[in-house]
C-alpha atoms as a PDB file:
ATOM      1  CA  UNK A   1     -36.269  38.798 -10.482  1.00  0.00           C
ATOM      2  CA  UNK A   2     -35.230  38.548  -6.270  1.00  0.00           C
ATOM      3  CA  UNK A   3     -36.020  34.580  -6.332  1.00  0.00           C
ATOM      4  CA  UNK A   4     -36.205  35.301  -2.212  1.00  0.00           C
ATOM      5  CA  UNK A   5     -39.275  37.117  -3.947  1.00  0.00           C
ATOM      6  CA  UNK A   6     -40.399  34.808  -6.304  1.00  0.00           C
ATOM      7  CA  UNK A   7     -40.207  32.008  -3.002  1.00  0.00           C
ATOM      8  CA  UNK A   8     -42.193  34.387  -0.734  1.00  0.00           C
ATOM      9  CA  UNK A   9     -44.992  34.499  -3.718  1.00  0.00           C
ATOM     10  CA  UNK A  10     -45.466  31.070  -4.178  1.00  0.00           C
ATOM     11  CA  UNK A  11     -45.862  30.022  -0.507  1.00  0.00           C
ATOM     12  CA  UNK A  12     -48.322  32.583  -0.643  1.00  0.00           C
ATOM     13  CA  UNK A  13     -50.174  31.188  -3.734  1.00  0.00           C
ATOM     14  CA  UNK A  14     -50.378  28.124  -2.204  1.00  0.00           C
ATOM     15  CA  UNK A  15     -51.703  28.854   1.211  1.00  0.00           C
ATOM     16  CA  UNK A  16     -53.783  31.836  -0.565  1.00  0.00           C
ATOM     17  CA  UNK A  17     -53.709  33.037   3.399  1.00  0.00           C
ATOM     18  CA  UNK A  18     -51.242  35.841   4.662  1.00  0.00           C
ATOM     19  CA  UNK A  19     -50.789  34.349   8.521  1.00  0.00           C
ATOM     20  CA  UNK A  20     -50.337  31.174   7.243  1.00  0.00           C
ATOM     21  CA  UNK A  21     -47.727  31.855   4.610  1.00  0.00           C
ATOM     22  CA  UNK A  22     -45.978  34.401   7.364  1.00  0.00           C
ATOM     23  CA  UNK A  23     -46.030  31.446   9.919  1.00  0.00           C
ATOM     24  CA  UNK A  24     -44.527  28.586   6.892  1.00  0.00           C
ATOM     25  CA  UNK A  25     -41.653  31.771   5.489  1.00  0.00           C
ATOM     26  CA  UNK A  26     -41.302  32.525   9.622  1.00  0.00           C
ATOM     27  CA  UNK A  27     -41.816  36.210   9.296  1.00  0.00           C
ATOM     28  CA  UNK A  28     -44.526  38.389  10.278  1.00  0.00           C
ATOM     29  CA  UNK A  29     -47.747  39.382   7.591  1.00  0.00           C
ATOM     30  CA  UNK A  30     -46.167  43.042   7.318  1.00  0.00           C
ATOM     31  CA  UNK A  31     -43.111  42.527   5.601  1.00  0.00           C
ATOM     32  CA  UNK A  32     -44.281  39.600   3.223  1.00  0.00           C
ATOM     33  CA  UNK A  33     -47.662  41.937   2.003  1.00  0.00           C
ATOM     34  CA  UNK A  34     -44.564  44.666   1.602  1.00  0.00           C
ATOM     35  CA  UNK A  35     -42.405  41.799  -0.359  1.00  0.00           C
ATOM     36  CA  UNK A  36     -45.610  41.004  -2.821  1.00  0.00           C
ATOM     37  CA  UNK A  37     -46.110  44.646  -3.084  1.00  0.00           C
ATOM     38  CA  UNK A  38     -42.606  44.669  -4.391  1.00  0.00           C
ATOM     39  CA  UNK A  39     -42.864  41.953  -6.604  1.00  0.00           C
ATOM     40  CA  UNK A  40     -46.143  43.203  -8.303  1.00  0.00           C
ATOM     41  CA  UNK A  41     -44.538  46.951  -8.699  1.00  0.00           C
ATOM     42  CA  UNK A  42     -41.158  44.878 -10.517  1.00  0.00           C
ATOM     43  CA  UNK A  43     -43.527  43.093 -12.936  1.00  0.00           C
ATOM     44  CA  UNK A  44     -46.324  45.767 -13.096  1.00  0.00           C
ATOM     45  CA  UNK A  45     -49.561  43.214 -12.655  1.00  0.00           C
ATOM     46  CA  UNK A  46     -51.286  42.956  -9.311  1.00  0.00           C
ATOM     47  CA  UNK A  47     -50.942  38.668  -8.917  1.00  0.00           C
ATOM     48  CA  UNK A  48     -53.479  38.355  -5.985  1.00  0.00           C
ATOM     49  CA  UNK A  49     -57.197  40.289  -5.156  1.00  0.00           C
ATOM     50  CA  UNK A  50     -57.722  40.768  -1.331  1.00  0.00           C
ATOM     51  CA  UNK A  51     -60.595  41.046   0.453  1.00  0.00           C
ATOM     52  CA  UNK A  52     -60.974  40.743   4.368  1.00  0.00           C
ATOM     53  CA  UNK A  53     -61.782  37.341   3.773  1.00  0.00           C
ATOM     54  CA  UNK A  54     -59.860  35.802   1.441  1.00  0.00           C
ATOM     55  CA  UNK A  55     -56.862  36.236  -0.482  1.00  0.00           C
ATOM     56  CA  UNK A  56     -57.189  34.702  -4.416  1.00  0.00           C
ATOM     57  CA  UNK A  57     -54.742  34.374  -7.544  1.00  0.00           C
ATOM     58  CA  UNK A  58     -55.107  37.015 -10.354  1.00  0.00           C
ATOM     59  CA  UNK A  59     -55.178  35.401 -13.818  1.00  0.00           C
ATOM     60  CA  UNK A  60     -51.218  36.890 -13.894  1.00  0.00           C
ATOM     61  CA  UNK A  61     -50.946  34.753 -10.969  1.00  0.00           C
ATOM     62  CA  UNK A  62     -51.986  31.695 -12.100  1.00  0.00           C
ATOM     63  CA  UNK A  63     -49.606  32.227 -15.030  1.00  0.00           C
ATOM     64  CA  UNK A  64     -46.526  32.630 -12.422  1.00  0.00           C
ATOM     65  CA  UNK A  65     -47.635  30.016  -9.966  1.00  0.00           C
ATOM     66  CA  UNK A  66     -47.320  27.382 -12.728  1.00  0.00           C
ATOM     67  CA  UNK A  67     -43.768  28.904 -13.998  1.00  0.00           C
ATOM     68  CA  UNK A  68     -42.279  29.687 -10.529  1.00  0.00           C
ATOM     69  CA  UNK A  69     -42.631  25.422  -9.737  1.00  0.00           C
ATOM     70  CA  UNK A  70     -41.063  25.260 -13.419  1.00  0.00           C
ATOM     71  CA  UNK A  71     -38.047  27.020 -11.415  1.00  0.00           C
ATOM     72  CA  UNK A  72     -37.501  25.895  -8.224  1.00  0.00           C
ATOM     73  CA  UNK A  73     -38.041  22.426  -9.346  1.00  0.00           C
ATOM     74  CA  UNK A  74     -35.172  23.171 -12.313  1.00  0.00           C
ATOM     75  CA  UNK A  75     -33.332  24.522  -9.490  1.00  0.00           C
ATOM     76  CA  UNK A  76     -33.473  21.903  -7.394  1.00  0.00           C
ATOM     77  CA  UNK A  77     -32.462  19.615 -10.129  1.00  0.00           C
ATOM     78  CA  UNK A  78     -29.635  21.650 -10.847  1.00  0.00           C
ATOM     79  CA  UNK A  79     -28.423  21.334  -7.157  1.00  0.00           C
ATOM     80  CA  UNK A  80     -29.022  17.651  -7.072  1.00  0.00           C
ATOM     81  CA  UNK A  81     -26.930  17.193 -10.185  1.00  0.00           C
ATOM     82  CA  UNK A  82     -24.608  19.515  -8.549  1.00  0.00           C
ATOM     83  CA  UNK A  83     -24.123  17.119  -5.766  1.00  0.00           C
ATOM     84  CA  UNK A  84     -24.131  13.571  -7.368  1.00  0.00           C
ATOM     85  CA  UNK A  85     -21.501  15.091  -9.815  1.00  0.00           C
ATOM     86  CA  UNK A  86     -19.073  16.399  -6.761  1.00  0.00           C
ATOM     87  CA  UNK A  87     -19.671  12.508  -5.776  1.00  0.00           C
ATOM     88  CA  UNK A  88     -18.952  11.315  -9.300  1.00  0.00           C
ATOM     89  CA  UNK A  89     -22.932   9.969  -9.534  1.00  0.00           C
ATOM     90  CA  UNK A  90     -23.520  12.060 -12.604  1.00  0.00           C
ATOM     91  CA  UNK A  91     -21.117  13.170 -15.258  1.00  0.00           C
ATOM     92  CA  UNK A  92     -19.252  11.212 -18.504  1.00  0.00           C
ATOM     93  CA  UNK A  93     -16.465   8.724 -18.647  1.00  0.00           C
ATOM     94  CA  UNK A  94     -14.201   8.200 -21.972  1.00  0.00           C
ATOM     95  CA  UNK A  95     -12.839   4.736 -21.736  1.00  0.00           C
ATOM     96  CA  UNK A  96     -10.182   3.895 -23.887  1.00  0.00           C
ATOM     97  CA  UNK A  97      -9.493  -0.118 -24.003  1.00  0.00           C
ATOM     98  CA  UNK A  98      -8.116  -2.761 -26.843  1.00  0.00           C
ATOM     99  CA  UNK A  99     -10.248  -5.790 -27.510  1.00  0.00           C
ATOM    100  CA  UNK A 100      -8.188  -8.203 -25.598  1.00  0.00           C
ATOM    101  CA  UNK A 101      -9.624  -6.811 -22.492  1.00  0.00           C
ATOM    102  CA  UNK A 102     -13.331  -7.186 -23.301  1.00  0.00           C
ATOM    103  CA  UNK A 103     -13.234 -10.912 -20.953  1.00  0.00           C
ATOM    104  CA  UNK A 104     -12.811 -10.165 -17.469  1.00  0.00           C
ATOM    105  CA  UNK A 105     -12.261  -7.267 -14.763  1.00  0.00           C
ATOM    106  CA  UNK A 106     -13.496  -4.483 -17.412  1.00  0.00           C
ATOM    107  CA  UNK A 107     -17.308  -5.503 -18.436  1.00  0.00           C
ATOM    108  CA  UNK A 108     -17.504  -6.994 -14.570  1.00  0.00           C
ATOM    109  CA  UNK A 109     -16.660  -3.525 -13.249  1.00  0.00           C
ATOM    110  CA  UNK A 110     -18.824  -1.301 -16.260  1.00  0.00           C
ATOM    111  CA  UNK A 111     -21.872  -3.481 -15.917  1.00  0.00           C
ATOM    112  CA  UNK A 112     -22.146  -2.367 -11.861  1.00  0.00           C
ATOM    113  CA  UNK A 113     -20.772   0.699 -12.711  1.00  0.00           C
ATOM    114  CA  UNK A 114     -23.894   1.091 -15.001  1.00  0.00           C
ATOM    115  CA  UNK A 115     -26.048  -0.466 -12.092  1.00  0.00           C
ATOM    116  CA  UNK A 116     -24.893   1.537  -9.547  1.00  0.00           C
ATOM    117  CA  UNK A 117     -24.707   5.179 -11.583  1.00  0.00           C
ATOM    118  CA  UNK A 118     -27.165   5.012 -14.220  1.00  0.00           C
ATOM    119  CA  UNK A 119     -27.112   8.984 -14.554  1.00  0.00           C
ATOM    120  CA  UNK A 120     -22.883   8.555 -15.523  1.00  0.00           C
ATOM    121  CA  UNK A 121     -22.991   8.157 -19.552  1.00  0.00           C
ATOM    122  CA  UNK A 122     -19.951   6.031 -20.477  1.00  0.00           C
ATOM    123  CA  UNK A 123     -18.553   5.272 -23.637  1.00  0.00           C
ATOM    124  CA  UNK A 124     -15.985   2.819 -25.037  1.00  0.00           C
ATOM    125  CA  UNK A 125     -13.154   3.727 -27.245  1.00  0.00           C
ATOM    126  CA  UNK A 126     -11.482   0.743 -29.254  1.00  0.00           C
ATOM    127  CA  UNK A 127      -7.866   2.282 -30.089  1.00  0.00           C
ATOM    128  CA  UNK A 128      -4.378   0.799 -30.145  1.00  0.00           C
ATOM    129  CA  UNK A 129      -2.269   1.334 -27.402  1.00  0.00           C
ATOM    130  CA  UNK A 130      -0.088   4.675 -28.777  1.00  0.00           C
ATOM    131  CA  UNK A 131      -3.448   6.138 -29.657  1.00  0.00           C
ATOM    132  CA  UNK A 132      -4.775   5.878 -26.476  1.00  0.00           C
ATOM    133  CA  UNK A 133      -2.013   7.002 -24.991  1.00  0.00           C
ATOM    134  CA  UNK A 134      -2.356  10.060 -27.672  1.00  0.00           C
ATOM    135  CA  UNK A 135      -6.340  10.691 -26.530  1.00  0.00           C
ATOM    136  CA  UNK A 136      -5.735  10.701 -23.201  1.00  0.00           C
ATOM    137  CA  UNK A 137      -3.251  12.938 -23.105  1.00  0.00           C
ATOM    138  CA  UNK A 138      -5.473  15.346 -25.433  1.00  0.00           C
ATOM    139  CA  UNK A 139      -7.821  15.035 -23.169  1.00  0.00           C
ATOM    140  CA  UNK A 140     -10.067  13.133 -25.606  1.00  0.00           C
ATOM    141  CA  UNK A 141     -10.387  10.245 -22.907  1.00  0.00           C
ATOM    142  CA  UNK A 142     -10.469   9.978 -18.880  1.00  0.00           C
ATOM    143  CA  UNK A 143      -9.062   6.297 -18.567  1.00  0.00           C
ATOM    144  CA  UNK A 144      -7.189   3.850 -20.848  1.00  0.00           C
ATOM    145  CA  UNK A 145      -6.177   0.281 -20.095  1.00  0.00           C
ATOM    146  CA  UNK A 146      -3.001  -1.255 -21.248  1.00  0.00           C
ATOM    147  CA  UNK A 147      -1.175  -4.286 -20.846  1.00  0.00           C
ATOM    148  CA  UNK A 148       1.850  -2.285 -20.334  1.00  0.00           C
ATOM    149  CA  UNK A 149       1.692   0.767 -19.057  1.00  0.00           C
ATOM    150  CA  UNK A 150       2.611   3.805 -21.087  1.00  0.00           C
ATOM    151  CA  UNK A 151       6.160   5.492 -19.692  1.00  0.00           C
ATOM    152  CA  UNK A 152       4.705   9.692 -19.032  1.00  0.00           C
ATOM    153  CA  UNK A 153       5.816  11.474 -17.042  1.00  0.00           C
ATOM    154  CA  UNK A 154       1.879  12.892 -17.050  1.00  0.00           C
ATOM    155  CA  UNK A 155       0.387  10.004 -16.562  1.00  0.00           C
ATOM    156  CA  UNK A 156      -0.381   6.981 -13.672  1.00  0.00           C
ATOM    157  CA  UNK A 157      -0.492   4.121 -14.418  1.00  0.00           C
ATOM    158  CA  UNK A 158      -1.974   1.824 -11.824  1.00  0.00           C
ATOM    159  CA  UNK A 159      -1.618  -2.183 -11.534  1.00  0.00           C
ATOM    160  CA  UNK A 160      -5.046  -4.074 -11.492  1.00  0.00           C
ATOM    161  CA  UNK A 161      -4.224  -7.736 -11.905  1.00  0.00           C
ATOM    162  CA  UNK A 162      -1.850 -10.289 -13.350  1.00  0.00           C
ATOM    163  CA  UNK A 163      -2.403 -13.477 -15.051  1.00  0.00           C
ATOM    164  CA  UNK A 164      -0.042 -16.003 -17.430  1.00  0.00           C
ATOM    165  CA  UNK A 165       0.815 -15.956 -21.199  1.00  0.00           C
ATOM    166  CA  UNK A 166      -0.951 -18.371 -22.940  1.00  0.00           C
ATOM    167  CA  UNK A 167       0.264 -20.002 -26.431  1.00  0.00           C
ATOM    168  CA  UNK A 168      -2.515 -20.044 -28.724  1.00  0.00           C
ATOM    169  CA  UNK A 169      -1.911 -23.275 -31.220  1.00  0.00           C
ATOM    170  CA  UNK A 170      -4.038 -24.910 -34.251  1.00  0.00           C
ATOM    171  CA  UNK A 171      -6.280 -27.732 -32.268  1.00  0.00           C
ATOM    172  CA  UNK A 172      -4.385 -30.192 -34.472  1.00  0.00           C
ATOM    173  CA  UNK A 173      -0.425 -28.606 -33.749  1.00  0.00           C
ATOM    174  CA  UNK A 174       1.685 -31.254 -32.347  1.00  0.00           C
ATOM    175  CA  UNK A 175       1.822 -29.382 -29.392  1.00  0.00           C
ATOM    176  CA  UNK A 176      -1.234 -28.970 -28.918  1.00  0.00           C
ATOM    177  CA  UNK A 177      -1.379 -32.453 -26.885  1.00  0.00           C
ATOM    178  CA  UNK A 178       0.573 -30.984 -23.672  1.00  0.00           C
ATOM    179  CA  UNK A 179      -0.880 -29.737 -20.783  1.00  0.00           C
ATOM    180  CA  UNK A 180       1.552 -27.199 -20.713  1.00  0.00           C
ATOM    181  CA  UNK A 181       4.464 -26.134 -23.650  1.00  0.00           C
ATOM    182  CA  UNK A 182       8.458 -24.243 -22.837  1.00  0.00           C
ATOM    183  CA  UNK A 183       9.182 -21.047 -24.549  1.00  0.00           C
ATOM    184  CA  UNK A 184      11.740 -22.920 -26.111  1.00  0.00           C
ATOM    185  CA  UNK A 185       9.941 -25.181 -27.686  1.00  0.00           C
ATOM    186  CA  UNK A 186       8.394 -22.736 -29.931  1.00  0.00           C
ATOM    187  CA  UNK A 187      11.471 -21.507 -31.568  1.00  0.00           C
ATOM    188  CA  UNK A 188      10.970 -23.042 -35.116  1.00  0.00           C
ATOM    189  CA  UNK A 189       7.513 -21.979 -35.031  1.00  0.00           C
ATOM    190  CA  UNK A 190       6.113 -19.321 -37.010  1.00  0.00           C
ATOM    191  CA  UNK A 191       4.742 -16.314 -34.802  1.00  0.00           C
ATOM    192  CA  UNK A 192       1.389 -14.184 -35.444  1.00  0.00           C
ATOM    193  CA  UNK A 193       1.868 -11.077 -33.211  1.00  0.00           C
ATOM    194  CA  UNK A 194       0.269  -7.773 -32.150  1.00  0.00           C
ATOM    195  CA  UNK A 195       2.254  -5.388 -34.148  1.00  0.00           C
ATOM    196  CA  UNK A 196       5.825  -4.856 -32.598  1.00  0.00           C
ATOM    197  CA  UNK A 197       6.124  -0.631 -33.097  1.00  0.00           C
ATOM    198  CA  UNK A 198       2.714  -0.287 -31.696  1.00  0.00           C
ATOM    199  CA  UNK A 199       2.283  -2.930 -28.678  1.00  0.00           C
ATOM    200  CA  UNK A 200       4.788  -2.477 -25.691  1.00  0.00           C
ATOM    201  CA  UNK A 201       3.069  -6.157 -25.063  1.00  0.00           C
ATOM    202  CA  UNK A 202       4.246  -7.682 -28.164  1.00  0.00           C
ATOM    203  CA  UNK A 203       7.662  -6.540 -28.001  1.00  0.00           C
ATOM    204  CA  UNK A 204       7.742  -7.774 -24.644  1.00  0.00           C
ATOM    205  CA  UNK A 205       7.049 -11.113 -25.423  1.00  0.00           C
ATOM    206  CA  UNK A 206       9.224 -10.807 -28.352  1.00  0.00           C
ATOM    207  CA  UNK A 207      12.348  -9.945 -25.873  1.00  0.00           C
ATOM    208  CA  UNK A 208      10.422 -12.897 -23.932  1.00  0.00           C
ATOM    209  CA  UNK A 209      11.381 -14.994 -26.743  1.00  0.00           C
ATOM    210  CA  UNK A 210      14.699 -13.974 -27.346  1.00  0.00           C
ATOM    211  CA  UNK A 211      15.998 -14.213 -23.674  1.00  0.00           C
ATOM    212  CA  UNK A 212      14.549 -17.519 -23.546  1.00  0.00           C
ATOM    213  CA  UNK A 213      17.068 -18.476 -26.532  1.00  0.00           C
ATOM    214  CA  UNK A 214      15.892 -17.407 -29.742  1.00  0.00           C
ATOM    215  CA  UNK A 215      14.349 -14.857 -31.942  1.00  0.00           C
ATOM    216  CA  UNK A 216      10.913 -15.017 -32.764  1.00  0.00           C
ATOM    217  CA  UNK A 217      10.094 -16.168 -36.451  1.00  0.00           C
ATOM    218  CA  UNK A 218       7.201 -12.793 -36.922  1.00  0.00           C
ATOM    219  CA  UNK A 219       5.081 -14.224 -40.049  1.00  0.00           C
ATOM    220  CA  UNK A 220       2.139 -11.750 -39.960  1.00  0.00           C
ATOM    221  CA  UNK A 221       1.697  -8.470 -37.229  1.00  0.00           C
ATOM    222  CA  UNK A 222      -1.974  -8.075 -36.465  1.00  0.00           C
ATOM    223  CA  UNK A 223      -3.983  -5.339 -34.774  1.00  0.00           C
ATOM    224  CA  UNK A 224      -6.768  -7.475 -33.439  1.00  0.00           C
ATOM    225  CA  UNK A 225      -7.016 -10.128 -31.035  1.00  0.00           C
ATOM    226  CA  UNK A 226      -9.582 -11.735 -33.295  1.00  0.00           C
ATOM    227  CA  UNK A 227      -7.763 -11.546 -36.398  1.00  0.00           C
ATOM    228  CA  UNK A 228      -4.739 -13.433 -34.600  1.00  0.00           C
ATOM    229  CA  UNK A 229      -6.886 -15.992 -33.635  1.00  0.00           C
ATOM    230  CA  UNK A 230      -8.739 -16.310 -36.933  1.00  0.00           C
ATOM    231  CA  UNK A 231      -4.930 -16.740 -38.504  1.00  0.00           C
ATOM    232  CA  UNK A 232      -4.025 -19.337 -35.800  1.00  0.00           C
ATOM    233  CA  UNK A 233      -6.903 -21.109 -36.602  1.00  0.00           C
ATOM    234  CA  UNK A 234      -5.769 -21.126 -40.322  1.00  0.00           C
ATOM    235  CA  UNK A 235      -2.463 -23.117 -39.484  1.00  0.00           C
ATOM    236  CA  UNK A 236      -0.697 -20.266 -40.755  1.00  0.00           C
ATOM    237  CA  UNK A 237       0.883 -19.987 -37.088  1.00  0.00           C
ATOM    238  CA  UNK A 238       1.026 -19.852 -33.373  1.00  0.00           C
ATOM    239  CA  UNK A 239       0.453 -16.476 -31.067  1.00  0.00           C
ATOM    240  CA  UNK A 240       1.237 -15.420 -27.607  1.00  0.00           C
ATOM    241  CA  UNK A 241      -1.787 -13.864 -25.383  1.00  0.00           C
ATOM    242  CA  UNK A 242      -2.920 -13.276 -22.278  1.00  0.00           C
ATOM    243  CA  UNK A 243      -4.980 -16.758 -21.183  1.00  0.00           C
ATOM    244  CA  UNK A 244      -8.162 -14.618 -20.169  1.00  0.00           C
ATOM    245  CA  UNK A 245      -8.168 -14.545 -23.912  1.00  0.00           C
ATOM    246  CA  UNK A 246      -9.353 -17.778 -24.356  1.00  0.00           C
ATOM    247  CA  UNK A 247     -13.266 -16.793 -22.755  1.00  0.00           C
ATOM    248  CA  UNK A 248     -13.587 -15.430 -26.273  1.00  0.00           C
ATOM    249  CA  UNK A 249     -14.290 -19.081 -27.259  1.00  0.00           C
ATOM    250  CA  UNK A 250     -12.753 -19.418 -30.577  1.00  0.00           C
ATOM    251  CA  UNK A 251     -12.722 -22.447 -32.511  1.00  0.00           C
ATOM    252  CA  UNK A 252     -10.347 -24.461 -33.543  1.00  0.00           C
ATOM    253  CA  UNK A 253      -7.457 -23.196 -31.102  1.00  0.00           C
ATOM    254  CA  UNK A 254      -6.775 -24.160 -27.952  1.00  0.00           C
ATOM    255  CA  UNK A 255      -4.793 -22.686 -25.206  1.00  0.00           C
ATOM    256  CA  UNK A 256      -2.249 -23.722 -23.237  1.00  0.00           C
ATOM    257  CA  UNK A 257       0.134 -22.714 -20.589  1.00  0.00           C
ATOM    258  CA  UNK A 258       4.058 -21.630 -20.895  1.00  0.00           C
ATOM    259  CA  UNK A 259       5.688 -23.729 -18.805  1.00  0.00           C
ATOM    260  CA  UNK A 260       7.600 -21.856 -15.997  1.00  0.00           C
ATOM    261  CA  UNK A 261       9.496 -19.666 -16.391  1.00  0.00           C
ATOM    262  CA  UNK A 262       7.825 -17.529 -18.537  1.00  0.00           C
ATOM    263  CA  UNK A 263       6.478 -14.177 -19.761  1.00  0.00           C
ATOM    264  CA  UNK A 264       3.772 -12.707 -17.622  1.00  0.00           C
ATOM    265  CA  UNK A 265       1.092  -9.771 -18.460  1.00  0.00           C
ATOM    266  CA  UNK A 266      -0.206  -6.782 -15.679  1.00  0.00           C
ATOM    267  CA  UNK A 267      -2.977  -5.192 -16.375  1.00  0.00           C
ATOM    268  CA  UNK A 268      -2.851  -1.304 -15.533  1.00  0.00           C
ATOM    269  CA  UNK A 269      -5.419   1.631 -15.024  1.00  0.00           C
ATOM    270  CA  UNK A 270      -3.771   4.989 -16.860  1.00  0.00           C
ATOM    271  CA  UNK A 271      -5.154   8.178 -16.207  1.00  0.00           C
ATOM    272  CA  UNK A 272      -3.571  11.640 -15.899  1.00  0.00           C
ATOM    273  CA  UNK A 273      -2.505  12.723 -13.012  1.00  0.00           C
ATOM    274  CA  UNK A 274      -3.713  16.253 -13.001  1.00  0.00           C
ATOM    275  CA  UNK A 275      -7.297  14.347 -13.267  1.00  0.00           C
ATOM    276  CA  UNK A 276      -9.397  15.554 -10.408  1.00  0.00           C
ATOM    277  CA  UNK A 277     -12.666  13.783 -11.496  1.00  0.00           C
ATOM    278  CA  UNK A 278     -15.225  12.249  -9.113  1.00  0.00           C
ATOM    279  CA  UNK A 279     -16.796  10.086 -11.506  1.00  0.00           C
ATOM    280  CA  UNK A 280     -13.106   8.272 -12.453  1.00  0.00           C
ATOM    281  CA  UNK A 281     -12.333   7.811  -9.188  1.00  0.00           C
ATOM    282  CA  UNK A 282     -15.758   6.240  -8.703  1.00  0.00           C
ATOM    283  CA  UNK A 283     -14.917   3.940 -11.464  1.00  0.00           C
ATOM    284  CA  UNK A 284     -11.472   3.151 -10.586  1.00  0.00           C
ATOM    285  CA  UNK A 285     -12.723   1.689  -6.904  1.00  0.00           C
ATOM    286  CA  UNK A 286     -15.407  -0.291  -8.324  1.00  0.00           C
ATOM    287  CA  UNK A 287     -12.240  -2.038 -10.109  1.00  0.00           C
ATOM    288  CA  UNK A 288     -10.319  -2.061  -6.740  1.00  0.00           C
ATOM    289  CA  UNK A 289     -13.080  -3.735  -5.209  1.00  0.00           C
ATOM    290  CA  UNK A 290     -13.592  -6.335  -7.887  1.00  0.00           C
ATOM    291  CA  UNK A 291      -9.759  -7.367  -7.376  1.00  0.00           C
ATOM    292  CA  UNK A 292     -10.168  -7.407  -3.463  1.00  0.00           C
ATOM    293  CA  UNK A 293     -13.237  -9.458  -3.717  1.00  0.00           C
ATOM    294  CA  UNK A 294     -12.903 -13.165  -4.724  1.00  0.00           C
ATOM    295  CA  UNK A 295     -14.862 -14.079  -7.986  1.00  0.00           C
ATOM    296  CA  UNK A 296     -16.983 -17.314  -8.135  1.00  0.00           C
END
């Protein structure tokens, strides 16, 4: 069905006057009683009885009134959504993230991001850093976050924000009194690390280690950033993390900061770069604006 048709019906159904619906469709009566014509030959039911003084809906009418709003309100959904997902307002985001980052720029920026674009469904992905890397080039997620950034050639990966290493020590570690603790002074320590063949982070703090003058005693490799604090906790040895970390509140640790100089962490924004979508790039200057914004 001609839905230039089906439009010049319904105006007419609703004004149930000829001059009237001419003067709203700015034509003249002739040609729309010729359009309705048409339309009632194409579907073989008269839809309106005329009389010289009024113009009323057949019972097929009625029945195509109510389904012809059905349409044009579909379609004007259907160009709405159109629209808001050429803006990146509507749509889906796959988030790939580790743990660690859960404190922070991410749930700052996904909690306006749900305020501001309700109709965008997002969904978090826990996975280690290679299998991120993995889904995102399978196109299995939109965004990742890493601590280092992957080296691929078909992905960018964009800097968001820095902050310091942190040791993370049993509250009762002789150390555990400074205000601040050397690199160096942790070389007879025992080390609980992310594991070293699947975190570009931990084996950068583990060259960290070694070009500050030793090689890192590696006790236990964990894949969680709870499970190395849980460990910690347990006396069973000390870990390296990034001090945003310590939000998470754990007991019986405590924090504190690597004297200068020392290790540092970035975190970066990877995406590919043949990614044209709308609703990433919406997402990606949320997190722009949280970084050129002072938080409280």
């Amino acid at each position: 069905m001609d839905l230039r048709l089906l439009r010049y019906f319904t105006v007419l159904a609703e004004e149930l006057h000829f001059g009237r619906a001419a003067t709203r469709l700015h034509m003249s009566q002739p040609p729309l009683s010729q359009q309705i014509k048409l339309l009632e030959t194409e579907l073989g039911t008269p839809l309106f009885t005329r009389t010289q003084r009024r113009v009323e809906l057949t019972a097929a009418g009625v029945a195509l009134k109510g389904q012809a709003a059905l349409v044009f309100a579909q379609m004007e959904r259907a160009v709405d959504l159109t629209r808001q997902a050429g803006r990146g307002h509507w749509g889906t985001l796959e988030i790939g993230m580790i743990s660690s980052l859960m404190v922070g720029l991410l749930p700052q920026a996904l909690r306006i991001f749900q305020d501001r674009y309700p109709d965008v469904k997002w969904t978090l992905h826990e996975l280690q850093p290679a299998a991120q890397q993995a889904a995102l080039k399978e196109r299995r997620l939109d965004l990742c976050f890493y601590r280092m950034g992957p080296n691929d050639p078909e992905l960018t990966s964009e800097p968001l924000s820095s902050e310091e290493i942190a040791v993370v020590l049993p509250q009762q570690h002789r150390l555990a009194k400074r205000t601040r603790v050397a690199l160096k002074d942790l070389a007879e320590e025992r080390f609980i690390s992310f594991k070293l063949d699947q975190s570009r982070f931990a084996a950068y703090l583990y060259q960290s280690c070694i070009e500050a003058g030793f090689t890192p005693n590696v006790y236990q490799q964990v894949v969680e950033v709870q499970t190395l604090l849980s460990l910690v906790r347990a006396g069973l040895g000390i870990g390296l993390l990034p001090a945003s970390t310590g939000q998470f509140g754990h007991a019986g640790v405590v924090y504190r900061t690597l004297a200068q100089p020392a290790p540092g962490t970035t975190l970066y924004a990877t995406y590919r770069k043949d990614d044209p979508s709308p609703v990433l790039q919406v997402f990606l200057n949320i997190m722009r604006e949280l970084i050129e914004t002072p938080q409280p």
